[in-house]
PDBML (XML) file of the C-alpha atoms, coordinates in Angstrom:
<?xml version="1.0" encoding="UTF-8" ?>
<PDBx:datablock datablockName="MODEL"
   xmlns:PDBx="http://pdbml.pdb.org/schema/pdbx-v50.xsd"
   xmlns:xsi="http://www.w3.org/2001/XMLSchema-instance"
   xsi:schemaLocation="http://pdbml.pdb.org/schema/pdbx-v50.xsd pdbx-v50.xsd">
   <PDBx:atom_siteCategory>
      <PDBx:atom_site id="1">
         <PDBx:B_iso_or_equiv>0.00</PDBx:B_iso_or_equiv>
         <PDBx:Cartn_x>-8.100</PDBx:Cartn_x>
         <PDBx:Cartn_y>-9.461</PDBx:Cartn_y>
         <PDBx:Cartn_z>-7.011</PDBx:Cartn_z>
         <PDBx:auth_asym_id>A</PDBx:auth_asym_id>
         <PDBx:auth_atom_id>CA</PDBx:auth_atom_id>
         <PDBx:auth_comp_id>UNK</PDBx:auth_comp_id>
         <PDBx:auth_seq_id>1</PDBx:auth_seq_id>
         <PDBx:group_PDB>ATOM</PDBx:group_PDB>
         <PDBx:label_alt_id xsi:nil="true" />
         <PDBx:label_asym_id>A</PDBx:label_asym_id>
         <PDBx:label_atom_id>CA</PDBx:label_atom_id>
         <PDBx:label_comp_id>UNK</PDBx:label_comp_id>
         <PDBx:label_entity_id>1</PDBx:label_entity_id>
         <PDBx:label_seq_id>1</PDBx:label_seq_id>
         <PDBx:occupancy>1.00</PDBx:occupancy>
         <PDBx:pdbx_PDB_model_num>1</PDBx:pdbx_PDB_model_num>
         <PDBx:type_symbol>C</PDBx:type_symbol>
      </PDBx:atom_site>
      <PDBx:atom_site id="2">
         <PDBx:B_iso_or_equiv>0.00</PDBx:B_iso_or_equiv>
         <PDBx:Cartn_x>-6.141</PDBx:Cartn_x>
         <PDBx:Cartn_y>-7.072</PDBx:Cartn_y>
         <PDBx:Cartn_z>-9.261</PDBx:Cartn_z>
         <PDBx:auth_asym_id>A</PDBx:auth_asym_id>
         <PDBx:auth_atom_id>CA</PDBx:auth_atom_id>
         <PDBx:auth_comp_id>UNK</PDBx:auth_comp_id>
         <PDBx:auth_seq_id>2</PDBx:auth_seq_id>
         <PDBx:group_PDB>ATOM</PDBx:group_PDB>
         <PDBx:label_alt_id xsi:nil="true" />
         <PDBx:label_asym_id>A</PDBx:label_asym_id>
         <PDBx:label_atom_id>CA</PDBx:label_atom_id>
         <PDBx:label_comp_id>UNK</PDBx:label_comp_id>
         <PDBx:label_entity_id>1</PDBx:label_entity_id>
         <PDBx:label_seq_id>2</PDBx:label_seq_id>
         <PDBx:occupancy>1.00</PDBx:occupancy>
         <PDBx:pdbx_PDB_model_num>1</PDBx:pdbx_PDB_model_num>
         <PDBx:type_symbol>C</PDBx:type_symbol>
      </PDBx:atom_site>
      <PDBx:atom_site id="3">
         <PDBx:B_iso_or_equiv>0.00</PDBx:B_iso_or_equiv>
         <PDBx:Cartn_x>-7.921</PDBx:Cartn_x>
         <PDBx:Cartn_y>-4.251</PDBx:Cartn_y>
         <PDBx:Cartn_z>-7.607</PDBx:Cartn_z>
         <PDBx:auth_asym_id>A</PDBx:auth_asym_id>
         <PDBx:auth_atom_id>CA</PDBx:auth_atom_id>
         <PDBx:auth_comp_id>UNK</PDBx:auth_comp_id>
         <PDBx:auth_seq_id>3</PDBx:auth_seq_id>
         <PDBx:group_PDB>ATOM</PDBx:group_PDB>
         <PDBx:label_alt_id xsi:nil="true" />
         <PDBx:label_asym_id>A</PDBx:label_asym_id>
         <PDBx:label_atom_id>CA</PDBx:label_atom_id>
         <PDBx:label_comp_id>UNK</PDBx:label_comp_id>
         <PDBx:label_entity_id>1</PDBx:label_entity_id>
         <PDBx:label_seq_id>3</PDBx:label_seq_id>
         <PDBx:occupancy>1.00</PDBx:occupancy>
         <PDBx:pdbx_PDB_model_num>1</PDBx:pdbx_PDB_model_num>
         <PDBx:type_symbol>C</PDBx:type_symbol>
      </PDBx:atom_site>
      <PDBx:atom_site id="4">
         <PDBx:B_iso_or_equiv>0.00</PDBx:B_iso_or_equiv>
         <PDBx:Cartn_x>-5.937</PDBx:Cartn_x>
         <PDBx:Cartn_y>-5.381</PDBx:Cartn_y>
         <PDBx:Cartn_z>-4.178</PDBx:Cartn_z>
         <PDBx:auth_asym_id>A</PDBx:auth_asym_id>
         <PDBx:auth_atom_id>CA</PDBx:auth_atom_id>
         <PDBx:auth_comp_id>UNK</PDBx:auth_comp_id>
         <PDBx:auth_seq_id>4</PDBx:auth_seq_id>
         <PDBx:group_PDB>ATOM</PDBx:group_PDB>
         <PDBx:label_alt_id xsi:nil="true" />
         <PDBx:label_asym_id>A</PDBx:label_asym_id>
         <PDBx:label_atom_id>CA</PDBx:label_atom_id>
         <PDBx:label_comp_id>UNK</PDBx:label_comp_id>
         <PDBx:label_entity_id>1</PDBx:label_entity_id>
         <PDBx:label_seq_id>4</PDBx:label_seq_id>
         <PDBx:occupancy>1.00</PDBx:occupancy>
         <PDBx:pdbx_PDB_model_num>1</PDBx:pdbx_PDB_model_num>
         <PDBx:type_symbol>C</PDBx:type_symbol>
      </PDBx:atom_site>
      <PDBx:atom_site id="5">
         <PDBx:B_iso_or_equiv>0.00</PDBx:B_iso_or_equiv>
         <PDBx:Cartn_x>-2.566</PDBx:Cartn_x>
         <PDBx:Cartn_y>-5.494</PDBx:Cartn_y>
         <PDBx:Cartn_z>-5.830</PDBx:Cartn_z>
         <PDBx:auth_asym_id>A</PDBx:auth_asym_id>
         <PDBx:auth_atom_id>CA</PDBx:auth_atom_id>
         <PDBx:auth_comp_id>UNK</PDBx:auth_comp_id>
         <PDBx:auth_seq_id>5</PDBx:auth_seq_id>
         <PDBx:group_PDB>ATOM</PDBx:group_PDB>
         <PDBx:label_alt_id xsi:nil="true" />
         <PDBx:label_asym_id>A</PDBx:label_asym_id>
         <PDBx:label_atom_id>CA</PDBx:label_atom_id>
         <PDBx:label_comp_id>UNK</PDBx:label_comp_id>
         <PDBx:label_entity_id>1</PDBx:label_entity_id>
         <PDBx:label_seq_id>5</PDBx:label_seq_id>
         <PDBx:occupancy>1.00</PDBx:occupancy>
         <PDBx:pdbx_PDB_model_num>1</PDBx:pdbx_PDB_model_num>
         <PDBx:type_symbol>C</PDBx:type_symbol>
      </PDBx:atom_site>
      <PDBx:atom_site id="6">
         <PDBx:B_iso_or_equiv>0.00</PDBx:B_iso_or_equiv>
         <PDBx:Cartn_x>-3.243</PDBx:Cartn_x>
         <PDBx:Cartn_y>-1.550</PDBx:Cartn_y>
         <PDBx:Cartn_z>-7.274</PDBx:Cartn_z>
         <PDBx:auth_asym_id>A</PDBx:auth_asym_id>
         <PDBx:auth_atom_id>CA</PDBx:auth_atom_id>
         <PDBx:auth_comp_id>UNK</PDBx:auth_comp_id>
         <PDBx:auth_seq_id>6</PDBx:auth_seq_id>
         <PDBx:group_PDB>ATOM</PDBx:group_PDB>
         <PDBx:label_alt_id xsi:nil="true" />
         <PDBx:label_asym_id>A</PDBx:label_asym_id>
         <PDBx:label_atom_id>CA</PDBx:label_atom_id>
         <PDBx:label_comp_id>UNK</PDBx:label_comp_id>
         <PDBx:label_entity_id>1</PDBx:label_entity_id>
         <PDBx:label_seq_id>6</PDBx:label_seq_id>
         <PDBx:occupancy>1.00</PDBx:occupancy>
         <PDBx:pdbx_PDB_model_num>1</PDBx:pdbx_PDB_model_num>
         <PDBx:type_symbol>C</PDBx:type_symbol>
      </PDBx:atom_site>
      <PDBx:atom_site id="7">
         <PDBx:B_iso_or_equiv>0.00</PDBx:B_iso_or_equiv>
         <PDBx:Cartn_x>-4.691</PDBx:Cartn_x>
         <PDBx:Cartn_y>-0.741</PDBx:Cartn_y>
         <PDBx:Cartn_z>-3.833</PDBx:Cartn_z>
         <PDBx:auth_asym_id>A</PDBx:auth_asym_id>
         <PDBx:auth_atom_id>CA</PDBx:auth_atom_id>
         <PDBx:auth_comp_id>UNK</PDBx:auth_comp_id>
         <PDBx:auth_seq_id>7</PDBx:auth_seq_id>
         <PDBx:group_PDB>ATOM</PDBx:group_PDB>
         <PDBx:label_alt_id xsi:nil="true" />
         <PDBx:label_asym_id>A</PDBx:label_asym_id>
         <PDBx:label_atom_id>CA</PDBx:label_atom_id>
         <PDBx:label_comp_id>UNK</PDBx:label_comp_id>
         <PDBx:label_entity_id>1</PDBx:label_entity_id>
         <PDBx:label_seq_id>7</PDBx:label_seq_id>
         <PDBx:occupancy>1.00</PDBx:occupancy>
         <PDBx:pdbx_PDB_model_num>1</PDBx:pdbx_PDB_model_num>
         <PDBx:type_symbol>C</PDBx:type_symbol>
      </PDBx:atom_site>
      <PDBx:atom_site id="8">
         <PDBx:B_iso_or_equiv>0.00</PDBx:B_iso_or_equiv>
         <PDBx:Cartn_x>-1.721</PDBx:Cartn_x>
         <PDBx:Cartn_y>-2.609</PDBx:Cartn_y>
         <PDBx:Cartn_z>-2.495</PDBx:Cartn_z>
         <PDBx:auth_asym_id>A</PDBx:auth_asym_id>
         <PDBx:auth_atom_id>CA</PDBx:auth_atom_id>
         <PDBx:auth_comp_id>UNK</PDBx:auth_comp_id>
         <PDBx:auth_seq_id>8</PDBx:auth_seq_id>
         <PDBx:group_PDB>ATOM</PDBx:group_PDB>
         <PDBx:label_alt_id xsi:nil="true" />
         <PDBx:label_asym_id>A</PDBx:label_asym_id>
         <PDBx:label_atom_id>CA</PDBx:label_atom_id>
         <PDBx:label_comp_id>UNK</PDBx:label_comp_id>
         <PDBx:label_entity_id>1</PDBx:label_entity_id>
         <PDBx:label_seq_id>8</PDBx:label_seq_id>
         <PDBx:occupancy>1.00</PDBx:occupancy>
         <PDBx:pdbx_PDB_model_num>1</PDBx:pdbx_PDB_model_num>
         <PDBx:type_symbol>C</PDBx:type_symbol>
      </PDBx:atom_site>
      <PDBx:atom_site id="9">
         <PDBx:B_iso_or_equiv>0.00</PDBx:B_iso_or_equiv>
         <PDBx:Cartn_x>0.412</PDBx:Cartn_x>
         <PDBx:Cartn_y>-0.390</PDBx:Cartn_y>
         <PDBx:Cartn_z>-4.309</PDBx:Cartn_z>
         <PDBx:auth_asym_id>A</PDBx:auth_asym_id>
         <PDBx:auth_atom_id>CA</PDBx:auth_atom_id>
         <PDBx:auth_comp_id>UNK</PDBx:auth_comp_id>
         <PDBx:auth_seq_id>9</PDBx:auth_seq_id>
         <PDBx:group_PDB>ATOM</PDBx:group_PDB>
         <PDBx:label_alt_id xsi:nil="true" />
         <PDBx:label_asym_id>A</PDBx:label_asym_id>
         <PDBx:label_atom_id>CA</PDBx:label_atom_id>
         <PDBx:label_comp_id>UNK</PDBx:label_comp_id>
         <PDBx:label_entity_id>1</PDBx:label_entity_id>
         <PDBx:label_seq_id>9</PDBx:label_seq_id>
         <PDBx:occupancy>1.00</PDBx:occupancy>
         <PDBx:pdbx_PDB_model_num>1</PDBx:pdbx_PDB_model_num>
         <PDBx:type_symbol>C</PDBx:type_symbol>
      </PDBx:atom_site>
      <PDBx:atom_site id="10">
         <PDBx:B_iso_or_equiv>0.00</PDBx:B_iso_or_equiv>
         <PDBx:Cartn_x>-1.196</PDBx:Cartn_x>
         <PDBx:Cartn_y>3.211</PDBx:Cartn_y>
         <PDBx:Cartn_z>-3.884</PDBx:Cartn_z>
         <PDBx:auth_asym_id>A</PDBx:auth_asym_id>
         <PDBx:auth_atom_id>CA</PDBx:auth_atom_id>
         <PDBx:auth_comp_id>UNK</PDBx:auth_comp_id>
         <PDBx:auth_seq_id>10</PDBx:auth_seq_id>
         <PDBx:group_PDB>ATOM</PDBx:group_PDB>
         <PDBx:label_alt_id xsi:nil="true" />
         <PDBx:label_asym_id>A</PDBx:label_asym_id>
         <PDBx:label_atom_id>CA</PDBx:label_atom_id>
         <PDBx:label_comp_id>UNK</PDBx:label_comp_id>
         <PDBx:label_entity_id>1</PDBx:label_entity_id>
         <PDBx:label_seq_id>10</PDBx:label_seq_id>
         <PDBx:occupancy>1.00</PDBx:occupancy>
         <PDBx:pdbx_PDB_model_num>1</PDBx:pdbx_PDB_model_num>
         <PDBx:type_symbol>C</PDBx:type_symbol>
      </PDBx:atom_site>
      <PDBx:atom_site id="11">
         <PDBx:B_iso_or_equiv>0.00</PDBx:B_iso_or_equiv>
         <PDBx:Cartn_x>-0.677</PDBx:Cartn_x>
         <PDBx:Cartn_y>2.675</PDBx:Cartn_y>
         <PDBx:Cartn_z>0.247</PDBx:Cartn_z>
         <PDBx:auth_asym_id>A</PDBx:auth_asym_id>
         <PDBx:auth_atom_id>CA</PDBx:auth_atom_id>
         <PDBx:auth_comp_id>UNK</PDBx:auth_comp_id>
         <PDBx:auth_seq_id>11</PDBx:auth_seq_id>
         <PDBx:group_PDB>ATOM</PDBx:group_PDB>
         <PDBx:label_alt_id xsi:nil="true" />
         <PDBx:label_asym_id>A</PDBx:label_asym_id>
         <PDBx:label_atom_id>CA</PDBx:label_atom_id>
         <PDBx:label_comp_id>UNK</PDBx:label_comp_id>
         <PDBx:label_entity_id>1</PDBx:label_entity_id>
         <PDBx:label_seq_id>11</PDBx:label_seq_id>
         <PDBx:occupancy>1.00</PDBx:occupancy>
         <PDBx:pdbx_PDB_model_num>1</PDBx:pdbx_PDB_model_num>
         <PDBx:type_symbol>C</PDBx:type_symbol>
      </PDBx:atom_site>
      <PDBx:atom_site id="12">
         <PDBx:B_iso_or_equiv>0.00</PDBx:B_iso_or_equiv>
         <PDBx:Cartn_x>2.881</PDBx:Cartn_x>
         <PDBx:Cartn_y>1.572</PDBx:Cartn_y>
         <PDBx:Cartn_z>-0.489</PDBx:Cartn_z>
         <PDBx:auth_asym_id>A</PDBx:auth_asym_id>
         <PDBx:auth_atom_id>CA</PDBx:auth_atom_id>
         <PDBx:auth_comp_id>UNK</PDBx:auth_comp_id>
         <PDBx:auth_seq_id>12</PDBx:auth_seq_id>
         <PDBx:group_PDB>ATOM</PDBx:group_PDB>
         <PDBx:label_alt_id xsi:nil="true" />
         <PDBx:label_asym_id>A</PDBx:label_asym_id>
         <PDBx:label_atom_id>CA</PDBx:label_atom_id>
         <PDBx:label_comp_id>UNK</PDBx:label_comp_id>
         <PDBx:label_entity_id>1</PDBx:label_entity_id>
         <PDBx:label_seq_id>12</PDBx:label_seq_id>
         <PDBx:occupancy>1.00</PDBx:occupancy>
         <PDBx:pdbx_PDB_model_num>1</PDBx:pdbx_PDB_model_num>
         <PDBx:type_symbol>C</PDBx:type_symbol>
      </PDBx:atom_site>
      <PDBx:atom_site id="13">
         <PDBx:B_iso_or_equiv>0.00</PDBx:B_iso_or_equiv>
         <PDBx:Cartn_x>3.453</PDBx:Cartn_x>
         <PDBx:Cartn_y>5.197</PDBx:Cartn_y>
         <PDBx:Cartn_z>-2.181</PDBx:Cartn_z>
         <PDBx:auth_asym_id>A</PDBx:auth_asym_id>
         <PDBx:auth_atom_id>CA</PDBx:auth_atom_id>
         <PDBx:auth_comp_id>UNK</PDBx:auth_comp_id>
         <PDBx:auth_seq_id>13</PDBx:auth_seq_id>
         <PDBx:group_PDB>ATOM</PDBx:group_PDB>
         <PDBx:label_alt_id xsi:nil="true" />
         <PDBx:label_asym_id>A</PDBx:label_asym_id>
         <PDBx:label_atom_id>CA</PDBx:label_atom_id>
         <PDBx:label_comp_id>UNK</PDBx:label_comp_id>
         <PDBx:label_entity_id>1</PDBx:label_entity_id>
         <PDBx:label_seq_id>13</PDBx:label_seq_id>
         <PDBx:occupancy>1.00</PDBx:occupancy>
         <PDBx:pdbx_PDB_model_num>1</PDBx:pdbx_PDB_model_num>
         <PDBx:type_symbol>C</PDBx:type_symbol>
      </PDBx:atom_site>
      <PDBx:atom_site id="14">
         <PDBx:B_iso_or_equiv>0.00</PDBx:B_iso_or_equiv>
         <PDBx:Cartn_x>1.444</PDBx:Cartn_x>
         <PDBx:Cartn_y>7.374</PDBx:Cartn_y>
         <PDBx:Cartn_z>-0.267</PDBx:Cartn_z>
         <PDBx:auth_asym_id>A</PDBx:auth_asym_id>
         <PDBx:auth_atom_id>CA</PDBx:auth_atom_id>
         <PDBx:auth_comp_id>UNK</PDBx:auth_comp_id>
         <PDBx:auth_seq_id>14</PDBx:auth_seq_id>
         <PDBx:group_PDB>ATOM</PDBx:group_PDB>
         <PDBx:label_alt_id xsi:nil="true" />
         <PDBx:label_asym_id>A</PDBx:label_asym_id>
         <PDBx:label_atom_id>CA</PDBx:label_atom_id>
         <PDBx:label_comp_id>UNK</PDBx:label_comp_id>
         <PDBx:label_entity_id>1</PDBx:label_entity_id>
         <PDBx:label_seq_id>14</PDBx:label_seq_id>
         <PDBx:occupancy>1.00</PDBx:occupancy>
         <PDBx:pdbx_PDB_model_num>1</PDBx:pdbx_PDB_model_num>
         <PDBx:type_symbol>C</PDBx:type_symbol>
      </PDBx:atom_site>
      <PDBx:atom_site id="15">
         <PDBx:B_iso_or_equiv>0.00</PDBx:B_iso_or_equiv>
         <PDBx:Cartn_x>1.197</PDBx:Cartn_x>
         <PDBx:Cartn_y>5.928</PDBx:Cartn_y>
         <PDBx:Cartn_z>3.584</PDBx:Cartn_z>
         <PDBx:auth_asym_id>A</PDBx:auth_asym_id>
         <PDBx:auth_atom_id>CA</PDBx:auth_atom_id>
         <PDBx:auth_comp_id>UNK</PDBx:auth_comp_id>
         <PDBx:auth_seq_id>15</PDBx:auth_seq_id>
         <PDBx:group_PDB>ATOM</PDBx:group_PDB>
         <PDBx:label_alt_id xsi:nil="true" />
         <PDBx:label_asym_id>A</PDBx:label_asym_id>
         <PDBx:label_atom_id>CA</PDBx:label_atom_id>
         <PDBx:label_comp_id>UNK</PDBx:label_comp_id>
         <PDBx:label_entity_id>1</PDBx:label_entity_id>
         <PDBx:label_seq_id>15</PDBx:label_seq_id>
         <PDBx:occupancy>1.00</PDBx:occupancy>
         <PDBx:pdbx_PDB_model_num>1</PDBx:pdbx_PDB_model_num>
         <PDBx:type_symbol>C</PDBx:type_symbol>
      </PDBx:atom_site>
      <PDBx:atom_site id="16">
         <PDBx:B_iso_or_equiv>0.00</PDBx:B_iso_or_equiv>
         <PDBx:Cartn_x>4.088</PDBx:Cartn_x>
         <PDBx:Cartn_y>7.076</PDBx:Cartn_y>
         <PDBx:Cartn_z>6.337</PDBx:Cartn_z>
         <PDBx:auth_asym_id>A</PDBx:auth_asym_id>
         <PDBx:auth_atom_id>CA</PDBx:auth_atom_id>
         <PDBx:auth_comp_id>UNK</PDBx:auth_comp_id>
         <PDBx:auth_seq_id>16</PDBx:auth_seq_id>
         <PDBx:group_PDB>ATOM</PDBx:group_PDB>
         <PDBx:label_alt_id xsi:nil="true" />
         <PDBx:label_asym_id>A</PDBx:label_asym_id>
         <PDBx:label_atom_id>CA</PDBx:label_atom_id>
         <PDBx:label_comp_id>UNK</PDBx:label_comp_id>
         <PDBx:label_entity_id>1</PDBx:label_entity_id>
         <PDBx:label_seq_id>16</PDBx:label_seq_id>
         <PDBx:occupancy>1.00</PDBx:occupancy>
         <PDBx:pdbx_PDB_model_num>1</PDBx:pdbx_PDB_model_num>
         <PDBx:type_symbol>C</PDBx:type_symbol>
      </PDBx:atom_site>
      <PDBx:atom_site id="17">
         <PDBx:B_iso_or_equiv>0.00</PDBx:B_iso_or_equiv>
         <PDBx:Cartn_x>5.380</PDBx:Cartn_x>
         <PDBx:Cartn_y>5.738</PDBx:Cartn_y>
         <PDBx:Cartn_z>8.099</PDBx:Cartn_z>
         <PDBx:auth_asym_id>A</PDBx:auth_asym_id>
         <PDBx:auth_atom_id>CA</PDBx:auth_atom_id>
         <PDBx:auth_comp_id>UNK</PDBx:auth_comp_id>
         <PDBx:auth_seq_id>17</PDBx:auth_seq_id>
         <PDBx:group_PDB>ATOM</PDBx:group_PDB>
         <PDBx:label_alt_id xsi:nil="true" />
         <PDBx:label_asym_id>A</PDBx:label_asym_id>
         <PDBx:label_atom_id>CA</PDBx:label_atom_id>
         <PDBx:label_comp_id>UNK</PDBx:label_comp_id>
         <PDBx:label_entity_id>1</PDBx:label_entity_id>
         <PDBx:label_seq_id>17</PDBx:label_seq_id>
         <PDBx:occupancy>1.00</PDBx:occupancy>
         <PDBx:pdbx_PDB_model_num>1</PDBx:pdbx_PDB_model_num>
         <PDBx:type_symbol>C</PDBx:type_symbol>
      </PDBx:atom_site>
      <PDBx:atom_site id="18">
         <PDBx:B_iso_or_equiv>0.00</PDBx:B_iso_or_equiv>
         <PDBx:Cartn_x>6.968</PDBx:Cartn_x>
         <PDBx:Cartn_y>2.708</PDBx:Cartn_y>
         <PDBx:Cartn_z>7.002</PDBx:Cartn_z>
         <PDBx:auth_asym_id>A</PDBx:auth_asym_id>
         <PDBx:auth_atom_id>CA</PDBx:auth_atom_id>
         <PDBx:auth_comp_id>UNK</PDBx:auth_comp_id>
         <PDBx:auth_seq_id>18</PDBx:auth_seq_id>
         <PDBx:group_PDB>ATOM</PDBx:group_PDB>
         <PDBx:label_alt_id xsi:nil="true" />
         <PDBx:label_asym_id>A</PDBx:label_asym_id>
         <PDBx:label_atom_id>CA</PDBx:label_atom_id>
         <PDBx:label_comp_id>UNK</PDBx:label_comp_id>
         <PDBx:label_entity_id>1</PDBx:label_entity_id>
         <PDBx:label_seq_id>18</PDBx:label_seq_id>
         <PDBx:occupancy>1.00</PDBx:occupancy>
         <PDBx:pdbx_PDB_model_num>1</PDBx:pdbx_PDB_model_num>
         <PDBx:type_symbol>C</PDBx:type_symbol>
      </PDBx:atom_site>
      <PDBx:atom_site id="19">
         <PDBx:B_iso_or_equiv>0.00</PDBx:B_iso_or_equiv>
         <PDBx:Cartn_x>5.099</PDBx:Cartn_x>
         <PDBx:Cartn_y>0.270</PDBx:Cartn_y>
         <PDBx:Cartn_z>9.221</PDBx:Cartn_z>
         <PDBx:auth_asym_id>A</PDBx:auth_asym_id>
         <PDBx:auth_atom_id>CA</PDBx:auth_atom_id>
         <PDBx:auth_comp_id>UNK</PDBx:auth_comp_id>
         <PDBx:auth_seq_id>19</PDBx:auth_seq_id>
         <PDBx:group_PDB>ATOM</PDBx:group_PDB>
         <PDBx:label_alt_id xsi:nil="true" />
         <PDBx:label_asym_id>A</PDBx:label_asym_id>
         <PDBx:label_atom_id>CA</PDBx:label_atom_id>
         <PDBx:label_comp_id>UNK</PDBx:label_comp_id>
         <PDBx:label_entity_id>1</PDBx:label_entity_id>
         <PDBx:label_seq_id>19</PDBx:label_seq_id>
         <PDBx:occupancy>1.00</PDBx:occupancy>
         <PDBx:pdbx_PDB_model_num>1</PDBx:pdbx_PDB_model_num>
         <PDBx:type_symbol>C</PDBx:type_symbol>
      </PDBx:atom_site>
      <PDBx:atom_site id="20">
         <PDBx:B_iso_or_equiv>0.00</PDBx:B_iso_or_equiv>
         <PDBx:Cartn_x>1.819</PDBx:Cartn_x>
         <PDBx:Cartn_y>1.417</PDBx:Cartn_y>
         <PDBx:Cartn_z>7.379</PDBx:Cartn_z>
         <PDBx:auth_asym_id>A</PDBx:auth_asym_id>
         <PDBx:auth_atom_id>CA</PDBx:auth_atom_id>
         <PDBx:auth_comp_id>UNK</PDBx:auth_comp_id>
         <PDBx:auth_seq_id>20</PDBx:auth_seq_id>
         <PDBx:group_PDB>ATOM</PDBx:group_PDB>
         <PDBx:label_alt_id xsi:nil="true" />
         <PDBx:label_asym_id>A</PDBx:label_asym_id>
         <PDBx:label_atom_id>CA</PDBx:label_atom_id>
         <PDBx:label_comp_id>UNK</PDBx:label_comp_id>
         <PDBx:label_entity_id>1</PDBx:label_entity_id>
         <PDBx:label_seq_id>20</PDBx:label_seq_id>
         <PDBx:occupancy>1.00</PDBx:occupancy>
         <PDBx:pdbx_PDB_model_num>1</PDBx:pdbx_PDB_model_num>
         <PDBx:type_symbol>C</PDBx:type_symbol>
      </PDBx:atom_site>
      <PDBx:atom_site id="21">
         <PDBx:B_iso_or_equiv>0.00</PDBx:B_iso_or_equiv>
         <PDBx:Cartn_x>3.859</PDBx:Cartn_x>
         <PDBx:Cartn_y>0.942</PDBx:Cartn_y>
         <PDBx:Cartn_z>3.636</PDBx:Cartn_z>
         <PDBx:auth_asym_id>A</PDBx:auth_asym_id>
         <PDBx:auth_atom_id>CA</PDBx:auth_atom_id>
         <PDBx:auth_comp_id>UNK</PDBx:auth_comp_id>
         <PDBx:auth_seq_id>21</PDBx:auth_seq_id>
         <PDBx:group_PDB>ATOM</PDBx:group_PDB>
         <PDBx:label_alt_id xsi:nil="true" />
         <PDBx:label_asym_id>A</PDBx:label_asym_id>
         <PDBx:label_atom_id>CA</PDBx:label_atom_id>
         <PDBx:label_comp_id>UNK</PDBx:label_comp_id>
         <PDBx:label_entity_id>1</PDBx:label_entity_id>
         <PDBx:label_seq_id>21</PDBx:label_seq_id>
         <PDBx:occupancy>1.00</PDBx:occupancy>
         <PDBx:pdbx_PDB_model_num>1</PDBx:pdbx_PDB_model_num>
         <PDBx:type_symbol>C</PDBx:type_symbol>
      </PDBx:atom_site>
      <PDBx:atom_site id="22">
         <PDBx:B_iso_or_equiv>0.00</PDBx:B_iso_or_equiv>
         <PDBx:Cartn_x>4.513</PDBx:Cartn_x>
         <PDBx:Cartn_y>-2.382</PDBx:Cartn_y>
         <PDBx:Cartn_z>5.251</PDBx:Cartn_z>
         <PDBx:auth_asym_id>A</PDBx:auth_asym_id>
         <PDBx:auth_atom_id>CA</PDBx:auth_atom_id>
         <PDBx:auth_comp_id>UNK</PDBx:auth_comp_id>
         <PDBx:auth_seq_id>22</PDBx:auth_seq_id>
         <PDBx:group_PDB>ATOM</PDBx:group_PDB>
         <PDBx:label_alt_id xsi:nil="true" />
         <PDBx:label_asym_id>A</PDBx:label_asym_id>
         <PDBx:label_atom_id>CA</PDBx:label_atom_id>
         <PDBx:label_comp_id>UNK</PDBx:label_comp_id>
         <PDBx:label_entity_id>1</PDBx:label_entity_id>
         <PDBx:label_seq_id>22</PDBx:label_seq_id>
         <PDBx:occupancy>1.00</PDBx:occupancy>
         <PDBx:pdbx_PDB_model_num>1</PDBx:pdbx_PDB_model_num>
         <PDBx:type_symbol>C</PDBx:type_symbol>
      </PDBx:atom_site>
      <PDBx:atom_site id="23">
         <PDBx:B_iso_or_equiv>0.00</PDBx:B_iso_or_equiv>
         <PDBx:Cartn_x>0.809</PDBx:Cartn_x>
         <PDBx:Cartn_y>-3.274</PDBx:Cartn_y>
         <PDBx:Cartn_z>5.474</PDBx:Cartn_z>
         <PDBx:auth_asym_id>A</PDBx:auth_asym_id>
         <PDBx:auth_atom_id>CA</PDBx:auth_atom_id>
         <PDBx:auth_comp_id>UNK</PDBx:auth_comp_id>
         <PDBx:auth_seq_id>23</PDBx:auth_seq_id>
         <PDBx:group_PDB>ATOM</PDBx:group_PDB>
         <PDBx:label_alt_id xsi:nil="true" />
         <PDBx:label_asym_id>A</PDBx:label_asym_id>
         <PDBx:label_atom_id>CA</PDBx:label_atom_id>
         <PDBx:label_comp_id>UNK</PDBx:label_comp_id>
         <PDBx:label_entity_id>1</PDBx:label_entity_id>
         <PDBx:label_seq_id>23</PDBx:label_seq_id>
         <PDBx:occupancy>1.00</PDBx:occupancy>
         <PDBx:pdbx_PDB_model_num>1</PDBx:pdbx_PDB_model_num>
         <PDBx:type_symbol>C</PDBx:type_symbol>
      </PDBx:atom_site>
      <PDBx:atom_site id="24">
         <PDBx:B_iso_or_equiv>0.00</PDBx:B_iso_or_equiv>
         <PDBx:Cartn_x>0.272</PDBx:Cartn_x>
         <PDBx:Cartn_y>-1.504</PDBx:Cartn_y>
         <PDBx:Cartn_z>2.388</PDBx:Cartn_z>
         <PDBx:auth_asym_id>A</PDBx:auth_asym_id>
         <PDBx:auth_atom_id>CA</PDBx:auth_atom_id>
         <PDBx:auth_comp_id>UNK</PDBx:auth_comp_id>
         <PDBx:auth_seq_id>24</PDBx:auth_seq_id>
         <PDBx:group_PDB>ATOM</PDBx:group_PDB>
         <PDBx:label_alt_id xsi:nil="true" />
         <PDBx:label_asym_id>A</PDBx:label_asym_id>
         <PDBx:label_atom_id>CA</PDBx:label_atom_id>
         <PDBx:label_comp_id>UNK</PDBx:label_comp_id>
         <PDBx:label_entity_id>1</PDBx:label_entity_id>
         <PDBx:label_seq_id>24</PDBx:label_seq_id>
         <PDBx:occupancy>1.00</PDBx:occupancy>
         <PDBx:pdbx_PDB_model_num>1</PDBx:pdbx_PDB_model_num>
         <PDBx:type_symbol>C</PDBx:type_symbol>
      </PDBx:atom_site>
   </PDBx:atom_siteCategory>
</PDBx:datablock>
């Protein structure tokens, strides 16, 4: 589960646009 929330995090820093940091 605290794989997901670092996961979680590396899309929100590295995905465009901001629809996919959304997801991430």
């Amino acid at each position: 589960a605290l794989a997901v929330v670092f996961i979680g995090f590396f899309a929100v820093i590295t995905r465009r646009p901001a629809i996919s940091q959304t997801l991430g």
